[in-house]
N, C-alpha and C. Protein backbone atom coordinates (compact mmCIF):
# COMPACT_ATOMS: atom_id res chain seq x y z
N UNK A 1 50.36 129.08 66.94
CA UNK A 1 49.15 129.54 66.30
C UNK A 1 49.54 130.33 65.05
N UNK A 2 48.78 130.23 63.93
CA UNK A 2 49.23 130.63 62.56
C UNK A 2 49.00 131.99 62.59
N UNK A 3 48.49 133.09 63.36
CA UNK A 3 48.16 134.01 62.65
C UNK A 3 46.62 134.58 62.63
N UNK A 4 45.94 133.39 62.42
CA UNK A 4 44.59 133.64 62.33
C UNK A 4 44.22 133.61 64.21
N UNK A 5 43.00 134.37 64.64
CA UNK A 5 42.29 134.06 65.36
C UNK A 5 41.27 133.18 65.40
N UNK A 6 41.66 132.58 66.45
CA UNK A 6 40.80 131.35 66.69
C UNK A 6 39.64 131.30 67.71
N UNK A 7 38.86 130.52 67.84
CA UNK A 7 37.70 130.49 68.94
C UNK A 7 38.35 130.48 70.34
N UNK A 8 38.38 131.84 70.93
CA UNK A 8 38.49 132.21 72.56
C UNK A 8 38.90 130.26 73.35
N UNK A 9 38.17 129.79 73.75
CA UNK A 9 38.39 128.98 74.71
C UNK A 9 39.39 127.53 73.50
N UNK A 10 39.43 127.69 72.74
CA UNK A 10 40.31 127.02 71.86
C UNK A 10 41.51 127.31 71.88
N UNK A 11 41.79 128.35 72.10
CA UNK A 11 42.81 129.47 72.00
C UNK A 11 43.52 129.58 73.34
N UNK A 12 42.32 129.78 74.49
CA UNK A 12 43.20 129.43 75.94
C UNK A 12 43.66 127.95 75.76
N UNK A 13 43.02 127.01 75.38
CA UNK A 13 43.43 125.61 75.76
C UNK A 13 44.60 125.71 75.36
N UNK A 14 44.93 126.29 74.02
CA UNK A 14 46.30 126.13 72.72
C UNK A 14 47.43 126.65 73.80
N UNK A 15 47.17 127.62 74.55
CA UNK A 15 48.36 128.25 75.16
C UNK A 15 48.77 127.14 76.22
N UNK A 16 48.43 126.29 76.22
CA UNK A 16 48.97 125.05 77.37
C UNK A 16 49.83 123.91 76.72
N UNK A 17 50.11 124.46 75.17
CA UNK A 17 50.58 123.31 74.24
C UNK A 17 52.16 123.44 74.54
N UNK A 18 52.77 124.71 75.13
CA UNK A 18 53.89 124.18 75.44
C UNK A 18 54.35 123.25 76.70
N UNK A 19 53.93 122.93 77.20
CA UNK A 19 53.43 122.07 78.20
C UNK A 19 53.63 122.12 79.65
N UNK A 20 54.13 124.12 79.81
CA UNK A 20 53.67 124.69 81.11
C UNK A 20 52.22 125.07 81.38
N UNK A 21 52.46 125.04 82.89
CA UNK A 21 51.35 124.85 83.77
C UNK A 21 51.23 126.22 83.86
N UNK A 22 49.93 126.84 84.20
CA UNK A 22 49.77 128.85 84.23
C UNK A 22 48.57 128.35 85.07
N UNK A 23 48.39 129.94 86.00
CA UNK A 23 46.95 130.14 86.56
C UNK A 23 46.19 131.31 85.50
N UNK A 24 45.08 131.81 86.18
CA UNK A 24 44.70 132.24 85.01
C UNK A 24 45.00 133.65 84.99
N UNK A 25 45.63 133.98 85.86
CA UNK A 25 46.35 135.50 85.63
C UNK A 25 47.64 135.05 84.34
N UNK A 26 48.27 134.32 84.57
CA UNK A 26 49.34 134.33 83.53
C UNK A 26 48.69 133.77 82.18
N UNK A 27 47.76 133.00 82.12
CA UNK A 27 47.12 132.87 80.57
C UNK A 27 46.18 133.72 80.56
N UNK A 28 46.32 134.73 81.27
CA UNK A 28 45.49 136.07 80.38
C UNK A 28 46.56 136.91 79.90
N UNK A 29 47.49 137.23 80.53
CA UNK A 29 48.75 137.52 79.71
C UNK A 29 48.92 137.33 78.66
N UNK A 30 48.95 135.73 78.49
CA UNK A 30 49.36 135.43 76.54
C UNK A 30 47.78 136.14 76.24
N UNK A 31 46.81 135.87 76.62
CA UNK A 31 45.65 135.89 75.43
C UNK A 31 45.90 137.44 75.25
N UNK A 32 45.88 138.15 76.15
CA UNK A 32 45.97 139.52 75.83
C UNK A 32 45.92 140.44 74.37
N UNK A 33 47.52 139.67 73.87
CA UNK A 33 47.81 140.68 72.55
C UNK A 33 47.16 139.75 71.61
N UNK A 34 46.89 138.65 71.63
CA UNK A 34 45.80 138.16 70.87
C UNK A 34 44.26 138.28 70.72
N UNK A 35 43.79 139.42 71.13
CA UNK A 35 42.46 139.89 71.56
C UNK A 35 42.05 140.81 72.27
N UNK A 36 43.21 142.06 71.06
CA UNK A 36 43.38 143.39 72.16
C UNK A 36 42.09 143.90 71.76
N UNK A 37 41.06 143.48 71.73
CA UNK A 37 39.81 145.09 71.58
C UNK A 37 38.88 143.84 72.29
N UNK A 38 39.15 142.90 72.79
CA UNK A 38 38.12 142.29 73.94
C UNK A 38 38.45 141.80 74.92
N UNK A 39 38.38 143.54 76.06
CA UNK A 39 39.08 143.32 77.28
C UNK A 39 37.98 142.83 78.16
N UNK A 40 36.13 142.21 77.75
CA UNK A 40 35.69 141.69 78.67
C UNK A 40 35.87 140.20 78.63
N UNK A 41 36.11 139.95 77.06
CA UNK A 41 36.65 138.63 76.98
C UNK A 41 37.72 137.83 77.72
N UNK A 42 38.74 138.74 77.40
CA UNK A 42 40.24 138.50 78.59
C UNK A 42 40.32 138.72 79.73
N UNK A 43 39.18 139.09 80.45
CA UNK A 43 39.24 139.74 81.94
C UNK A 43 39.19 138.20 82.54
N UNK A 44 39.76 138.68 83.98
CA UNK A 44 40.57 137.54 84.57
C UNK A 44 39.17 136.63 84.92
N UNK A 45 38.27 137.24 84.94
CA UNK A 45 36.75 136.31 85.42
C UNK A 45 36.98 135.39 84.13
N UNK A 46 36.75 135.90 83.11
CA UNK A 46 36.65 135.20 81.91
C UNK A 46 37.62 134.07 81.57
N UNK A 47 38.48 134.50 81.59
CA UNK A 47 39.59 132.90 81.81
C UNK A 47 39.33 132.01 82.88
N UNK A 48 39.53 132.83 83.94
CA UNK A 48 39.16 131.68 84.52
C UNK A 48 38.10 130.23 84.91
N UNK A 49 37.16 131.28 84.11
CA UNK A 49 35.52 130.12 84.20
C UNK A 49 36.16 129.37 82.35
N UNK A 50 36.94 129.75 81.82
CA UNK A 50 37.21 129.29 80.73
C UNK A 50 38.26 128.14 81.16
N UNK A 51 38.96 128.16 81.94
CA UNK A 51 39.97 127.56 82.28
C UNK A 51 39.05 126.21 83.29
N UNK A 52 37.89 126.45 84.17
CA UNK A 52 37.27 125.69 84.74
C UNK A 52 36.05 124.66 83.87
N UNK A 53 36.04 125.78 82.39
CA UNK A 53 35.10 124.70 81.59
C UNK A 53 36.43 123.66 80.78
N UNK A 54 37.34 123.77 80.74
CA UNK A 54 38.15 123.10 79.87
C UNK A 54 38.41 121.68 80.97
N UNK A 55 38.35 122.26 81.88
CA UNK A 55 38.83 121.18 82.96
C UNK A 55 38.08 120.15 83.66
N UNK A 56 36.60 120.44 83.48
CA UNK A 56 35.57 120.02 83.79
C UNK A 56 35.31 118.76 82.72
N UNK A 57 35.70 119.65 81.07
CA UNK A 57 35.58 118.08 79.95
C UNK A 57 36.79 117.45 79.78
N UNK A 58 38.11 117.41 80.71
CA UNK A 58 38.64 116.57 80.10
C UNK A 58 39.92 117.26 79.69
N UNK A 59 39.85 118.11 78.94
CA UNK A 59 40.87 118.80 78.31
C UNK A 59 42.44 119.62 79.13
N UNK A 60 41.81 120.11 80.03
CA UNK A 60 43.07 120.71 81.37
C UNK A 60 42.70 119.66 82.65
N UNK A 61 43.36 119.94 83.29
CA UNK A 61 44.02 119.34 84.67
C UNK A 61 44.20 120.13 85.37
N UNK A 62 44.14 120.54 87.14
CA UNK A 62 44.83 121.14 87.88
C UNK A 62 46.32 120.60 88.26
N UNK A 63 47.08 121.15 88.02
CA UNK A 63 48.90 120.87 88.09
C UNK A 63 49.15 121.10 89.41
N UNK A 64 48.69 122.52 89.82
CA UNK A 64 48.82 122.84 91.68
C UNK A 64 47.87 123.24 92.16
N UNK A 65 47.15 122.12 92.82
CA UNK A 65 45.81 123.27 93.79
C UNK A 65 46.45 123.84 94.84
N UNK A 66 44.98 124.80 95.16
CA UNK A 66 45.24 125.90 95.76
C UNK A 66 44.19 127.43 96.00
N UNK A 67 44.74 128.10 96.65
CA UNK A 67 44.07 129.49 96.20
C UNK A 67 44.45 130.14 94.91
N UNK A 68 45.36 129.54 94.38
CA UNK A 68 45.30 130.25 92.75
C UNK A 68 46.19 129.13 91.97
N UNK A 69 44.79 128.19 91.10
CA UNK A 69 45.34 127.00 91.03
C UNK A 69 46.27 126.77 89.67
N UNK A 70 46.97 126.35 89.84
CA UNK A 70 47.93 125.95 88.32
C UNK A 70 46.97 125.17 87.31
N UNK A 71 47.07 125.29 85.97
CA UNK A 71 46.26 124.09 84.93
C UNK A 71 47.77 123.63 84.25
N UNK A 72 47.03 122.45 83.56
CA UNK A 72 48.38 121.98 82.48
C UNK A 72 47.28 121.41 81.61
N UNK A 73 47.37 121.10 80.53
CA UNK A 73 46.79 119.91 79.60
C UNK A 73 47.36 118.47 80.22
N UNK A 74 45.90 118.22 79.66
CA UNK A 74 45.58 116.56 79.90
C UNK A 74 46.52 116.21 78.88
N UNK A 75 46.69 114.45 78.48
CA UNK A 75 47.23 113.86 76.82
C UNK A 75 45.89 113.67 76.17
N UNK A 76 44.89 113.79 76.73
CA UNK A 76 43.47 113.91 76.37
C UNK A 76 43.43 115.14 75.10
N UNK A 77 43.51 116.18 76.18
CA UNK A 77 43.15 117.49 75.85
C UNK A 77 44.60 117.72 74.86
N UNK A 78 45.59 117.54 74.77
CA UNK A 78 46.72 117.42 73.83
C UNK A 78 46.11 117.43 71.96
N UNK A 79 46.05 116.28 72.64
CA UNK A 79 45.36 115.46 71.19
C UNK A 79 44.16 116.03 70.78
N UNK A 80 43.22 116.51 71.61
CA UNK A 80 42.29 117.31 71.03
C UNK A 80 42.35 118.59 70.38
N UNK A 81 43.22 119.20 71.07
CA UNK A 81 43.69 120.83 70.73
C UNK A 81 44.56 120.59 69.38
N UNK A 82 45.59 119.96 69.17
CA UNK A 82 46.33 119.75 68.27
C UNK A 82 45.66 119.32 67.33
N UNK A 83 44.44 118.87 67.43
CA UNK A 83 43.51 118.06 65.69
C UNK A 83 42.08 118.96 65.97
N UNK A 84 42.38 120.05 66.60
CA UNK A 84 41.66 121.17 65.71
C UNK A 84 42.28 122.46 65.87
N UNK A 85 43.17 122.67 65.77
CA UNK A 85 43.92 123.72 65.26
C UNK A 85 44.15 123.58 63.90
């Protein structure tokens, strides 16, 4: 990511571009220092219904279900994230 802030759920998807799998405790981690003055934004509710809308269109995947499920990007969601960044 260049620098600039980007649109919240654009931004979670982006953190899946290295092409590990996270639940949404660990991709609130990265978003963290990228959106330090919106801690209701980053709160773990918030990713995670962010992490369940990405996955719902297409864009993430569950990698490990479970009680605290892993995501990864789709090649769907790849290609989407990468041609709008």
């Amino acid at each position: 990511m260049s620098g600039q802030v980007l649109p919240f759920r654009l931004t979670v998807a982006a953190s899946f571009l290295d092409g590990k799998s996270r639940n949404a405790s660990e991709t609130r981690s990265l978003l963290l220092p990228l959106y330090p003055d919106e801690q209701k934004l980053c709160s773990l509710a918030s990713v995670d219904m962010n992490l369940q809308a990405l996955k719902a269109v297409g864009i993430l995947r569950v990698a490990e279900d479970g009680e605290d499920p892993r995501y990864g990007l789709t090649p769907h969601g790849y290609e989407k994230v990468k041609k709008n960044m």
